[in-house]
N, C-alpha and C. Protein backbone atom coordinates (compact mmCIF):
# COMPACT_ATOMS: atom_id res chain seq x y z
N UNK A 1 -11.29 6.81 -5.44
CA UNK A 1 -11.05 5.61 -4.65
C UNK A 1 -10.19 5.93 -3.43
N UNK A 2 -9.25 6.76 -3.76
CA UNK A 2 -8.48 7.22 -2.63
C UNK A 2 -8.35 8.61 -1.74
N UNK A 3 -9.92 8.99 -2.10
CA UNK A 3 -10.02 10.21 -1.39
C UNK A 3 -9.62 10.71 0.08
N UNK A 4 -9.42 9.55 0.57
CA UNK A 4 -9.42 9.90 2.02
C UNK A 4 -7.43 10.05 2.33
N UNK A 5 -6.98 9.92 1.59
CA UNK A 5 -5.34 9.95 1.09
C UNK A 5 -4.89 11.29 2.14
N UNK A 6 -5.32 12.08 1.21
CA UNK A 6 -5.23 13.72 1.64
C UNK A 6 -5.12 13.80 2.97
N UNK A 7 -6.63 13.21 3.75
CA UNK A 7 -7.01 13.51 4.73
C UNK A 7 -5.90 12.95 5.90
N UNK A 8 -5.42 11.59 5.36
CA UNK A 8 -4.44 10.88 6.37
C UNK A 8 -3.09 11.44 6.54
N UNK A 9 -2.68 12.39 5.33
CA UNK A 9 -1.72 12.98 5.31
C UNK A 9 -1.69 14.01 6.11
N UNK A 10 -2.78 14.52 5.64
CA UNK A 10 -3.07 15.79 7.04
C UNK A 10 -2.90 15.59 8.56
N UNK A 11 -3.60 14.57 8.91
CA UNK A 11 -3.68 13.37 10.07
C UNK A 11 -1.61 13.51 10.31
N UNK A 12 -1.34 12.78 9.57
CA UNK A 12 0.22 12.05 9.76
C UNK A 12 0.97 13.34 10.11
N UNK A 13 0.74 14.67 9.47
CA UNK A 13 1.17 16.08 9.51
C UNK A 13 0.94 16.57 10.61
N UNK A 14 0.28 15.95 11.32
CA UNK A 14 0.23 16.74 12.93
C UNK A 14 -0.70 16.77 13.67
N UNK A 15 -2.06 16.18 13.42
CA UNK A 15 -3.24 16.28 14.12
C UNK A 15 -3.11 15.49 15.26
N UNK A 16 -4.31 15.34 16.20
CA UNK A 16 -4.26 14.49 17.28
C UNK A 16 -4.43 13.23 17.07
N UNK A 17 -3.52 12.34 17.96
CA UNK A 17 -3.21 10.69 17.74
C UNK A 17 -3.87 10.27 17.63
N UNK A 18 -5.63 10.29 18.30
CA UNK A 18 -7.06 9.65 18.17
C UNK A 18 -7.74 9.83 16.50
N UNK A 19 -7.90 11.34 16.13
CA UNK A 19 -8.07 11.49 14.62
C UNK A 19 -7.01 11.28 13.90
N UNK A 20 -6.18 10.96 14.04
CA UNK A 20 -5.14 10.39 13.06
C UNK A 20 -5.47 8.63 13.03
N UNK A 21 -5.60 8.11 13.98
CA UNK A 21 -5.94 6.66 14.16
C UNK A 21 -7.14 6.32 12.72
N UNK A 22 -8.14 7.25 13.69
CA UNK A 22 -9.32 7.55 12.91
C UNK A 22 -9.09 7.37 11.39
N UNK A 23 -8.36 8.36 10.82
CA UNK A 23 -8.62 8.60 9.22
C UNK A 23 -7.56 7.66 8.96
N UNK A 24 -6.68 7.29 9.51
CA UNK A 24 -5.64 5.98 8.79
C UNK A 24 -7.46 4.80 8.59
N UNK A 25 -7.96 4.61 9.58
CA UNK A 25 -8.72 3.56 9.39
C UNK A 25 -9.67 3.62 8.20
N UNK A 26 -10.31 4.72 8.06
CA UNK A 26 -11.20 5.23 7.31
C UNK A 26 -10.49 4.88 5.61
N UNK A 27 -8.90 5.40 6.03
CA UNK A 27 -8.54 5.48 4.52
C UNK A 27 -8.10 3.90 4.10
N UNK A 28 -8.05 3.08 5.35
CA UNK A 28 -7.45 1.56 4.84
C UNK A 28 -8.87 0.64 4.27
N UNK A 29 -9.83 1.07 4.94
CA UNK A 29 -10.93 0.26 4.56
C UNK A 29 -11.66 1.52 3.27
N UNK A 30 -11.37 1.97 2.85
CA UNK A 30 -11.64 2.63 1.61
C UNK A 30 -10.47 2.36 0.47
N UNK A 31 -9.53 2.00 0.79
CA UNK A 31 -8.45 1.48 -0.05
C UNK A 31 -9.09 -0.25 -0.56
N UNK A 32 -9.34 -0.96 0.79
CA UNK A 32 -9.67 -2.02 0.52
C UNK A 32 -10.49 -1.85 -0.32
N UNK A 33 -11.83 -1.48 0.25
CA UNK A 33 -13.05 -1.68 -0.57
C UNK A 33 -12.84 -1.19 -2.34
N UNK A 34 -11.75 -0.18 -2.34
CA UNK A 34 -12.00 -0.06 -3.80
C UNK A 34 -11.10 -1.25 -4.96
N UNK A 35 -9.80 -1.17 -3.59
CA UNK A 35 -9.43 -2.56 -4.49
C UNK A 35 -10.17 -3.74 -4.59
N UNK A 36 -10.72 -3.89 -4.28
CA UNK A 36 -11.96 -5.50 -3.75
C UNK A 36 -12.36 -5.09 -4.80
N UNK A 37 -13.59 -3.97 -5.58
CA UNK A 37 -14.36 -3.80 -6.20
C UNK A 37 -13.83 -3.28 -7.72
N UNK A 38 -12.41 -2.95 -7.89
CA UNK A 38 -11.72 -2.87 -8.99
C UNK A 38 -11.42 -4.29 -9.39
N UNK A 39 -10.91 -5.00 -8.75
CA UNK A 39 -10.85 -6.74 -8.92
C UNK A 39 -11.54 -7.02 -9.72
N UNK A 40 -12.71 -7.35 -8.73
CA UNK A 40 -14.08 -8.32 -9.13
C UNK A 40 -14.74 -7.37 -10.51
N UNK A 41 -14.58 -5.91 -10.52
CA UNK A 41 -14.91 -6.10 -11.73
C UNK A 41 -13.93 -6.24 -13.04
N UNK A 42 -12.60 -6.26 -13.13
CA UNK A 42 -11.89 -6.86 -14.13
C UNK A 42 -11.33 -8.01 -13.91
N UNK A 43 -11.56 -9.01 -13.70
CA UNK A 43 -11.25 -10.15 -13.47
C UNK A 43 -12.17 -10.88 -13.96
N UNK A 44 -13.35 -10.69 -14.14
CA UNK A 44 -14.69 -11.35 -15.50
C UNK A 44 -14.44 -12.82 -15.12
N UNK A 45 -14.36 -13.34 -13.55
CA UNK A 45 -14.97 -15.15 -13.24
C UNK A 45 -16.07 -15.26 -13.65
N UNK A 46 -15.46 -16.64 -13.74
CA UNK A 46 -16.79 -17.49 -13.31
C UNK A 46 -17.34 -17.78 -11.97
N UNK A 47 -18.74 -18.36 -12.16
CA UNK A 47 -19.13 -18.44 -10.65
C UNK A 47 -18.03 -19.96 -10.21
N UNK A 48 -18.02 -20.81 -10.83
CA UNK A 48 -16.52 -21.50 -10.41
C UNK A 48 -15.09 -21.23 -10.08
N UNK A 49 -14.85 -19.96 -10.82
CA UNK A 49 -13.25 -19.41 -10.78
C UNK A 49 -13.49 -18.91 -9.54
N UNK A 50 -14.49 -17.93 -9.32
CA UNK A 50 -14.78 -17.00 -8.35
C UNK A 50 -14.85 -17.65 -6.87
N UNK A 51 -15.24 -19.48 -6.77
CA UNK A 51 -14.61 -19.92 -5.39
C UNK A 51 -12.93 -20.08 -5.34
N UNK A 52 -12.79 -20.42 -6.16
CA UNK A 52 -11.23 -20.56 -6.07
C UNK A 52 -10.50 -19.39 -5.33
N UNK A 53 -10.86 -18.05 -6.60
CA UNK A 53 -10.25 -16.98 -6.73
C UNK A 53 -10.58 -15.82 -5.32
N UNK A 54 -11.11 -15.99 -4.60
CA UNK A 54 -11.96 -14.88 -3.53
C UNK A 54 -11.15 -15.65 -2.48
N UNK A 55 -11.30 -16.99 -2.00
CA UNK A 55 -10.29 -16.75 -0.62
C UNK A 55 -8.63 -16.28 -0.77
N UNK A 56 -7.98 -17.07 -2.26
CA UNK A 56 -6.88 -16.83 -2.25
C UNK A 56 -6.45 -15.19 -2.32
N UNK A 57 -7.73 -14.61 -3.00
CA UNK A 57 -7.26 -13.15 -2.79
C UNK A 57 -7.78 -12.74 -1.74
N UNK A 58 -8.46 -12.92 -0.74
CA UNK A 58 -8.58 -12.42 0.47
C UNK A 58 -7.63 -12.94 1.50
N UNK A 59 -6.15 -13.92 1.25
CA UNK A 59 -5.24 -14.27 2.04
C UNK A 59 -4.32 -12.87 1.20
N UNK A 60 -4.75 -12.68 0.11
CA UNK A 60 -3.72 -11.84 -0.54
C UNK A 60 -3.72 -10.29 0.13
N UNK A 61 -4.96 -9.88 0.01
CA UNK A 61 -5.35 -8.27 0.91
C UNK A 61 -4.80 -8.60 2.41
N UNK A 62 -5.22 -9.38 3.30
CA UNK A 62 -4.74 -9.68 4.56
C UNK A 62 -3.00 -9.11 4.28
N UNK A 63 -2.48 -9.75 3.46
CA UNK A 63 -0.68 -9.60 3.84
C UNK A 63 -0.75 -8.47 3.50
N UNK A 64 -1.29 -7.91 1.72
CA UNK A 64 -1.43 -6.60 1.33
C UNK A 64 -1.15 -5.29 2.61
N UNK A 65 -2.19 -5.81 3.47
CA UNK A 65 -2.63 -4.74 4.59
C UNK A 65 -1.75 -4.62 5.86
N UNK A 66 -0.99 -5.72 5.96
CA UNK A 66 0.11 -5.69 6.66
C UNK A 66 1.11 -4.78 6.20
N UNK A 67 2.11 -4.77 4.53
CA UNK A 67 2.12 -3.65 3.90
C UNK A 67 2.22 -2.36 4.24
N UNK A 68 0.44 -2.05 4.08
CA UNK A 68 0.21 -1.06 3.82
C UNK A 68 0.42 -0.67 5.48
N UNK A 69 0.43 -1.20 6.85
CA UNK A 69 0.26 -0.82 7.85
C UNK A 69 1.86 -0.32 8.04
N UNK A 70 2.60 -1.00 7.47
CA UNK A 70 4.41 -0.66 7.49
C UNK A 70 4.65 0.46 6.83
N UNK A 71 3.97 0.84 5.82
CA UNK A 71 3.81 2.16 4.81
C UNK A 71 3.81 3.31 6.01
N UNK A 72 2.40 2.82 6.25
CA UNK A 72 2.02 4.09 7.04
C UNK A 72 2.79 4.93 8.28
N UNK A 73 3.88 3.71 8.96
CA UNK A 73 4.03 3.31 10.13
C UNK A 73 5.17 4.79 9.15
N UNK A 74 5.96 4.11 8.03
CA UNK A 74 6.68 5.30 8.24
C UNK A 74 6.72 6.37 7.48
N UNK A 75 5.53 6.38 7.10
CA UNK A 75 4.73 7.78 6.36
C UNK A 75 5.08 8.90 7.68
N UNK A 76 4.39 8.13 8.98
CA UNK A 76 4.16 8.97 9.96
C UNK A 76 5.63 9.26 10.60
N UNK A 77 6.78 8.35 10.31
CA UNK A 77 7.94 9.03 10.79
C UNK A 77 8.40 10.23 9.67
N UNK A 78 8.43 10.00 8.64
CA UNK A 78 8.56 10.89 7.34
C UNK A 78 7.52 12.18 7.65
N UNK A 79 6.18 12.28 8.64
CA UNK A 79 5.57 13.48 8.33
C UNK A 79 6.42 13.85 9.37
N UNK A 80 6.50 12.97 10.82
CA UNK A 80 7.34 13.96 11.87
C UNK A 80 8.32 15.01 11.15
N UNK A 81 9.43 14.80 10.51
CA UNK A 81 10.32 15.09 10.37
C UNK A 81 10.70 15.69 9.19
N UNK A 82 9.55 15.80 8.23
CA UNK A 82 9.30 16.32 6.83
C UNK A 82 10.62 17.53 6.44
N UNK A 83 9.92 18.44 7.08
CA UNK A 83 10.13 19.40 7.30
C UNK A 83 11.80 19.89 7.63
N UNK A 84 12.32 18.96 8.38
CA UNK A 84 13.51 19.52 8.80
C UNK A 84 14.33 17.46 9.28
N UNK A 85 14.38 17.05 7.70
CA UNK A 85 15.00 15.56 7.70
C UNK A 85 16.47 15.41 7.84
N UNK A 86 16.50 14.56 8.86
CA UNK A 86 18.28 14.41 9.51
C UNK A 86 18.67 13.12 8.23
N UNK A 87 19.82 12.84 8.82
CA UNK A 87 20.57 11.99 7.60
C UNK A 87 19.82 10.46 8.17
N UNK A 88 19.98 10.62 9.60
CA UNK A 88 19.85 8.85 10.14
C UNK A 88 18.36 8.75 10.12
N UNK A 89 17.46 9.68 9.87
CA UNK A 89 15.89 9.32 9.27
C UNK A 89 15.85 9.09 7.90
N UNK A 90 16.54 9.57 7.29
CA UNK A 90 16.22 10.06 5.90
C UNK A 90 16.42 8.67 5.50
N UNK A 91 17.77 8.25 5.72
CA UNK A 91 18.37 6.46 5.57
C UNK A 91 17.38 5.78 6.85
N UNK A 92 16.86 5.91 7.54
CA UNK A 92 16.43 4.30 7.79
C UNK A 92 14.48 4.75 7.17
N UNK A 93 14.10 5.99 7.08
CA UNK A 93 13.30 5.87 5.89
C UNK A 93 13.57 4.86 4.38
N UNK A 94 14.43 5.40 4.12
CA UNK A 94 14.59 4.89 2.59
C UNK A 94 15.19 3.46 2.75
N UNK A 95 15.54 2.48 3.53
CA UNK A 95 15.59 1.23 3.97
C UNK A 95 14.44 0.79 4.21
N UNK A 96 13.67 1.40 4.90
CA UNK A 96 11.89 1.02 5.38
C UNK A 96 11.37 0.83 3.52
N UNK A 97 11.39 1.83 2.69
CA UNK A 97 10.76 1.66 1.56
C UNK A 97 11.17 1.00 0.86
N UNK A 98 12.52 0.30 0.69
CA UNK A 98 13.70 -0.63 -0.36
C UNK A 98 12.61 -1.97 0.49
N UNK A 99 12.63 -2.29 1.66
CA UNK A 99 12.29 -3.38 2.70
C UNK A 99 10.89 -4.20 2.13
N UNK A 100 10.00 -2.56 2.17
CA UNK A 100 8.65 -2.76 1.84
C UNK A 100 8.57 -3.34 0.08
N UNK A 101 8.86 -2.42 -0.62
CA UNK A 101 9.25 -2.63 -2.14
C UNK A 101 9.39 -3.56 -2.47
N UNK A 102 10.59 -4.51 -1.64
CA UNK A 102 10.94 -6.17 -1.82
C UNK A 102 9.70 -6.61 -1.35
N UNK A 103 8.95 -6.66 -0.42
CA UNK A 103 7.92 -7.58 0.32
C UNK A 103 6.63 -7.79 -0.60
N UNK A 104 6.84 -6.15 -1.37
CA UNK A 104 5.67 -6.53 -2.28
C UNK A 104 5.99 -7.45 -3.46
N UNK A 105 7.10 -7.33 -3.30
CA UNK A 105 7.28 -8.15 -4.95
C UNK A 105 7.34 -9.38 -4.63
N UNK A 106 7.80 -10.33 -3.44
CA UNK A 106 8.19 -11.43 -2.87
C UNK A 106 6.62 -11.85 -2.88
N UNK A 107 5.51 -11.10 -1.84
CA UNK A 107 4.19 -11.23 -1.97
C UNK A 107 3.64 -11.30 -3.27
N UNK A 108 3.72 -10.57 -4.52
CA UNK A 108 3.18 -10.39 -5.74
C UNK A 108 3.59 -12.44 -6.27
N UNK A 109 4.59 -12.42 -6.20
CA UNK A 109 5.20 -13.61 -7.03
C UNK A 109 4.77 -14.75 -6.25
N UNK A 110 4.97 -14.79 -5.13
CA UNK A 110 4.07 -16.26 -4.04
C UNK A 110 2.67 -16.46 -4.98
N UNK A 111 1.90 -15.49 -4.78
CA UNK A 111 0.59 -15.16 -5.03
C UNK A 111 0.37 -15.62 -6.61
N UNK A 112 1.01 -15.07 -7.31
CA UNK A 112 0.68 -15.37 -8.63
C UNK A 112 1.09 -16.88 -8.81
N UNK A 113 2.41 -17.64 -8.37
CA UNK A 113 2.51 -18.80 -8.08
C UNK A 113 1.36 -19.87 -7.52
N UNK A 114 0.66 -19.41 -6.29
CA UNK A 114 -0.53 -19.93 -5.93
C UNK A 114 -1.52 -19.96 -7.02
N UNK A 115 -2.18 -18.40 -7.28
CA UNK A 115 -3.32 -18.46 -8.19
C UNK A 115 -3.04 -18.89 -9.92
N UNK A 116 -1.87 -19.53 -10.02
CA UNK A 116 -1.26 -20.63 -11.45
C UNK A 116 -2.28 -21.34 -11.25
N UNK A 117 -1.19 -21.98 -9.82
CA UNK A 117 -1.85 -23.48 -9.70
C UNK A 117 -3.26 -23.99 -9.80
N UNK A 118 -4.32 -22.53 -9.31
CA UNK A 118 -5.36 -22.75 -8.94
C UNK A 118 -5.95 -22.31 -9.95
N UNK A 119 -6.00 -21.73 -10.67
CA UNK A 119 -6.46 -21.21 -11.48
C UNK A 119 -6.17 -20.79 -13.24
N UNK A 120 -4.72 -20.92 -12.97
CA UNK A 120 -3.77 -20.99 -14.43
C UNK A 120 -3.64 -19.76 -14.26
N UNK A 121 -2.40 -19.97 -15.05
CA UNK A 121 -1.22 -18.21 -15.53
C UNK A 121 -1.90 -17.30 -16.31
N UNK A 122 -2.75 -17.36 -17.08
CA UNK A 122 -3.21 -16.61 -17.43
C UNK A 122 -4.17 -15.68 -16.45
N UNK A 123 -4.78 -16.44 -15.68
CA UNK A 123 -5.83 -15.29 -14.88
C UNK A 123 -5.00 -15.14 -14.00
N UNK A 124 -4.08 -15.97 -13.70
CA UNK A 124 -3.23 -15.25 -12.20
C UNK A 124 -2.33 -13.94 -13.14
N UNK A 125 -1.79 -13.69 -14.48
CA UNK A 125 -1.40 -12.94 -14.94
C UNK A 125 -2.22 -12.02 -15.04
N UNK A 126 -3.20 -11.98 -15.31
CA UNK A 126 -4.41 -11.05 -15.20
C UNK A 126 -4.42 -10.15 -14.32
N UNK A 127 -4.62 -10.98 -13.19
CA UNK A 127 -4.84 -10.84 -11.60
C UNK A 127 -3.46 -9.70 -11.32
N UNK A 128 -2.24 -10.14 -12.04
CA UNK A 128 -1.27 -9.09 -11.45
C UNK A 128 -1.16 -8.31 -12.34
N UNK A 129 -1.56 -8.02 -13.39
CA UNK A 129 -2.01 -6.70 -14.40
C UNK A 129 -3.04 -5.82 -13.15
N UNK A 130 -4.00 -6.53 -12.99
CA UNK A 130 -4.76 -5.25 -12.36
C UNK A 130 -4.39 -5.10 -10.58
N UNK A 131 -3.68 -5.81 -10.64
CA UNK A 131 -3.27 -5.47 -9.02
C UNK A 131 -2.55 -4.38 -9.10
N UNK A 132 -1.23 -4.29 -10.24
CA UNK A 132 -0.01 -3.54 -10.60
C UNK A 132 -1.06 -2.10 -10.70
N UNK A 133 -1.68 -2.49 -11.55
CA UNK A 133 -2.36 -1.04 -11.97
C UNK A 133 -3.24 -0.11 -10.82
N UNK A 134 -4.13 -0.52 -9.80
CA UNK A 134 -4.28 -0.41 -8.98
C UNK A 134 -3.39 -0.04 -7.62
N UNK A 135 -2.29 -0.45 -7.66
CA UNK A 135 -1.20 -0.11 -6.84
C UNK A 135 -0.70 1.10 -7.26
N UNK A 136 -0.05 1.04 -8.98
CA UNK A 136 0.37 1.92 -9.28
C UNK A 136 -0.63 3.44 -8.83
N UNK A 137 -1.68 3.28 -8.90
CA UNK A 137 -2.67 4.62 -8.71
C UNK A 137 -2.65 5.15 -7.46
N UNK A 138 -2.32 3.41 -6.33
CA UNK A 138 -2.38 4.29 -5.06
C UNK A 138 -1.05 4.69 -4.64
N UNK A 139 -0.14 4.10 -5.49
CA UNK A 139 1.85 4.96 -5.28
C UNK A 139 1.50 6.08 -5.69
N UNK A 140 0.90 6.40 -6.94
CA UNK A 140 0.69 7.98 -7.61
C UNK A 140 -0.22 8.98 -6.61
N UNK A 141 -1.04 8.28 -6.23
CA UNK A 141 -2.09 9.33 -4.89
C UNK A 141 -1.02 9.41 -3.87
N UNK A 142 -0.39 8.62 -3.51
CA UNK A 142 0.64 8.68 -1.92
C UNK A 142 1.60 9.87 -2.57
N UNK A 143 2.04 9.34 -3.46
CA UNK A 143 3.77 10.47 -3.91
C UNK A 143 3.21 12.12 -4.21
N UNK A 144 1.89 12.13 -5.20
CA UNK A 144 1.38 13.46 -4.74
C UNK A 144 0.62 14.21 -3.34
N UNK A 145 0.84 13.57 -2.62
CA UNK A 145 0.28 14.26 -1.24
C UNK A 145 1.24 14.07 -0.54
N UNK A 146 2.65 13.84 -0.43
CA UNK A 146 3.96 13.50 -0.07
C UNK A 146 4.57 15.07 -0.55
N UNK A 147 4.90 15.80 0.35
CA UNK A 147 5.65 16.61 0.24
C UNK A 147 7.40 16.35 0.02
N UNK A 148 8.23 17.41 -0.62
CA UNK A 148 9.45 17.04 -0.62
C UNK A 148 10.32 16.90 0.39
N UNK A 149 11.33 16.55 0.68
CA UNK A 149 11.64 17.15 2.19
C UNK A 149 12.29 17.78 1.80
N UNK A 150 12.22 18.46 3.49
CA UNK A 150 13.29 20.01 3.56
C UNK A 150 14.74 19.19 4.22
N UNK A 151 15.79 19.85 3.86
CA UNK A 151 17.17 19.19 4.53
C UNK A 151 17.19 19.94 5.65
N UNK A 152 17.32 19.17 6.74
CA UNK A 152 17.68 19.75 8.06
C UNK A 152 19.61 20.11 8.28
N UNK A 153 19.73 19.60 9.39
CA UNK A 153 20.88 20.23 9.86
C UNK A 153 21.93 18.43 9.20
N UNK A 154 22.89 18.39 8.47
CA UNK A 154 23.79 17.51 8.58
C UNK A 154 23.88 16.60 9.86
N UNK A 155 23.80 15.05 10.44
CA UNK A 155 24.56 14.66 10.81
C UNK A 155 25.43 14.45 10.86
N UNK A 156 26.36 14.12 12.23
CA UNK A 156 27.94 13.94 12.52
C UNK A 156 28.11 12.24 12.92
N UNK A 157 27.29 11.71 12.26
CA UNK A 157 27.11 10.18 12.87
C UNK A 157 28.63 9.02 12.02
């Protein structure tokens, strides 16, 4: 599902800004599509649930992808600097990911709140069983193609 992971990393690692554009895109609409299609098939609607349930989760991927565009944004400061990480990246990296972390969970809980109402706690509980699980796979693809960093030189800040 997340084959193209690798490739963006490679991209974020140094290639040119046009093929890097490129495979971020390639890998966001291959992220989508597999989450779309992991959904719909564990989520077992009805053709009734399934109006309910398809716009509210397509307001849900929309924010999702906002997200994932903040991810990336500082994936690509994290590849600049991989290699040789100062203190004042390293911290407003790891603020960017505490930031994001909250947004998902703030997003997760709206959402499941909505799809209650619309649908009841149980399938909106559902709904965040396989979202979690699905996420979890694409944190596990990101953190293995995530190199460690190297410590650069101390700041004097």
């Amino acid at each position: 599902m997340y084959k193209l992971m690798l490739s963006v990393w490679l991209a974020l690692a140094g290639s040119v800004a046009l093929a890097q554009q490129e495979l971020i895109e390639l890998a966001r609409q291959d992220i989508r599509a597999g989450r779309t299609g992991m959904v719909a098939a564990s989520m077992n609607l009805t053709p009734a649930q399934q109006e309910i349930f398809w716009p509210i989760y397509r307001d849900y991927a929309d924010e999702q992808e906002q997200l994932l565009d903040r991810r990336i944004k500082m994936l690509q400061q994290f590849a600049e600097r991989w290699d040789n990480m100062d203190d004042k990246t390293a911290n407003s990296i790891a603020e960017q990911t505490f930031a994001i972390q909250r947004s998902r969970i703030e997003r997760r809980e709206r959402y499941f709140k909505r799809m209650s109402e619309a649908l009841g706690p149980v399938l909106a509980a559902r709904f965040l069983q396989v979202d979690g699980q699905i996420s979890t796979l694409l944190d596990f693809e990101m953190m293995q193609l995530t190199p460690l960093l190297q410590p650069g030189e101390p700041s004097s800040d």
